[in-house]
Protein backbone atom coordinates (compact mmCIF):
# COMPACT_ATOMS: atom_id res chain seq x y z
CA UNK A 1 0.00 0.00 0.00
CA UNK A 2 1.25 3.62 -0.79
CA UNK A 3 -0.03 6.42 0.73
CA UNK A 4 -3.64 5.86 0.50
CA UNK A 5 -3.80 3.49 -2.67
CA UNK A 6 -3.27 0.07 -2.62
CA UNK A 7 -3.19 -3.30 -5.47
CA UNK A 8 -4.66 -6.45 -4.87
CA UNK A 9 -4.97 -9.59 -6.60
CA UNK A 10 -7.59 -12.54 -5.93
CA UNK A 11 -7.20 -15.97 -7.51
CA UNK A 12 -10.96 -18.11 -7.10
CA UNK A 13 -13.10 -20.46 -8.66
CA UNK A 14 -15.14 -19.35 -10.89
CA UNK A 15 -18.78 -18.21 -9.79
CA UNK A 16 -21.86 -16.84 -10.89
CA UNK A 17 -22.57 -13.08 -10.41
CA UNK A 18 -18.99 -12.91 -8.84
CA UNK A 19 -17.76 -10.16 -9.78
CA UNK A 20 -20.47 -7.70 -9.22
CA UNK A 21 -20.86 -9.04 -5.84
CA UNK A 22 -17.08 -8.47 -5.30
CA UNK A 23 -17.06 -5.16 -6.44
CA UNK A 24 -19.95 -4.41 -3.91
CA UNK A 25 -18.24 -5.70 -1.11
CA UNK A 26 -15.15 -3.36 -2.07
CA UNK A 27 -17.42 -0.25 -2.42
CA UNK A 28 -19.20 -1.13 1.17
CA UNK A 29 -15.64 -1.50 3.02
CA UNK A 30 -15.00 1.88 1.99
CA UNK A 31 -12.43 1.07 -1.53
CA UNK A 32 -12.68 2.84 -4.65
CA UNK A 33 -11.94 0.95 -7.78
CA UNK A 34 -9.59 2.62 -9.73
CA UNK A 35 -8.92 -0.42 -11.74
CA UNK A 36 -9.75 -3.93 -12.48
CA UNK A 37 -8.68 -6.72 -14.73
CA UNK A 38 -10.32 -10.33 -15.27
CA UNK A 39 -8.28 -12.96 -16.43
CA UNK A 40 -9.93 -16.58 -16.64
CA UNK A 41 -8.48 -19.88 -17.40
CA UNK A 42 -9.70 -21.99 -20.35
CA UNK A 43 -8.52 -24.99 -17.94
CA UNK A 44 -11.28 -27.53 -16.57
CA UNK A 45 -11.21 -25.79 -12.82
CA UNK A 46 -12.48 -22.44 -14.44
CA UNK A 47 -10.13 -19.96 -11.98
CA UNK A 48 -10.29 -16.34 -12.27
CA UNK A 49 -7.56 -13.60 -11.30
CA UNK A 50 -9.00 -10.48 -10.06
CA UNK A 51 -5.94 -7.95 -10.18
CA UNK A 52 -7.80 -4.66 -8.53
CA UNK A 53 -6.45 -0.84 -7.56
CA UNK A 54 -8.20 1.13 -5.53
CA UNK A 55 -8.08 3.93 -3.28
CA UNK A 56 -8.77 3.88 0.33
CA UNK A 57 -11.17 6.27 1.24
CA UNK A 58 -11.30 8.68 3.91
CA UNK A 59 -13.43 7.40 7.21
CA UNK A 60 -12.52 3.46 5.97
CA UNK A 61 -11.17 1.42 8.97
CA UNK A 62 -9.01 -0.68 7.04
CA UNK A 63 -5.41 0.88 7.47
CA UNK A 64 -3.02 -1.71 6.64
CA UNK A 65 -2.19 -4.32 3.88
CA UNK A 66 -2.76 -6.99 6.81
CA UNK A 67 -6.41 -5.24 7.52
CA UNK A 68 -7.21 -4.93 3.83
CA UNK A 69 -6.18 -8.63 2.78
CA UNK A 70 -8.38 -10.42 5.82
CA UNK A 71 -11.74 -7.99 4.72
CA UNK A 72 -11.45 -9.16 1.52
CA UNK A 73 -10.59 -12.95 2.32
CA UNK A 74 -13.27 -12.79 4.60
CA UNK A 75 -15.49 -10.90 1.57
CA UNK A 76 -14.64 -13.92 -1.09
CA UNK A 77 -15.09 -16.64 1.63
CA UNK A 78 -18.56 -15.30 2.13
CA UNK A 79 -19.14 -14.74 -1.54
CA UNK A 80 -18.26 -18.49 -1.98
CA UNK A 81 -20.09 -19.84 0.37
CA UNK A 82 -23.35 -18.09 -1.09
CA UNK A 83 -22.45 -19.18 -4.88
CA UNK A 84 -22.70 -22.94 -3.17
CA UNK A 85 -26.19 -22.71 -1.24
């Protein structure tokens, strides 16, 4: 993370209406997309890379790379386990 902008990058299996619920998620914990790039695999186990910059916005309580990572872990764990009910 620099200053207030930080890059992550997500590696998951494949879901249904993942992506927009990601990006919601991201929005709600107080990140601003400044870009994002979707790679898939042609492979069998359909994984997707989500490579995503955003800014941290004022009045978010994540304030470390350590604090960022486990929301959105916590955010794709939750994601998952909808896409599977």
């Amino acid at each position: 993370m620099v200053e207030c902008h930080a890059n992550v990058k997500i590696l998951a299996r494949k879901q249904h209406r993942q992506l927009v619920k990601l990006v919601a998620g991201l929005q709600r914990l107080g990140l601003t997309i400044l870009h994002l790039n979707v790679t898939t695999t042609s492979s069998s186990d359909q994984m997707v890379l989500y490579t995503v910059s955003f800014k941290v916005e004022e009045g978010c309580y994540l304030n470390t790379v350590d604090e960022i990572a486990a929301a959105v872990n916590k955010m794709l764990r939750r994601i998952i386990e909808e896409g599977s009910c």
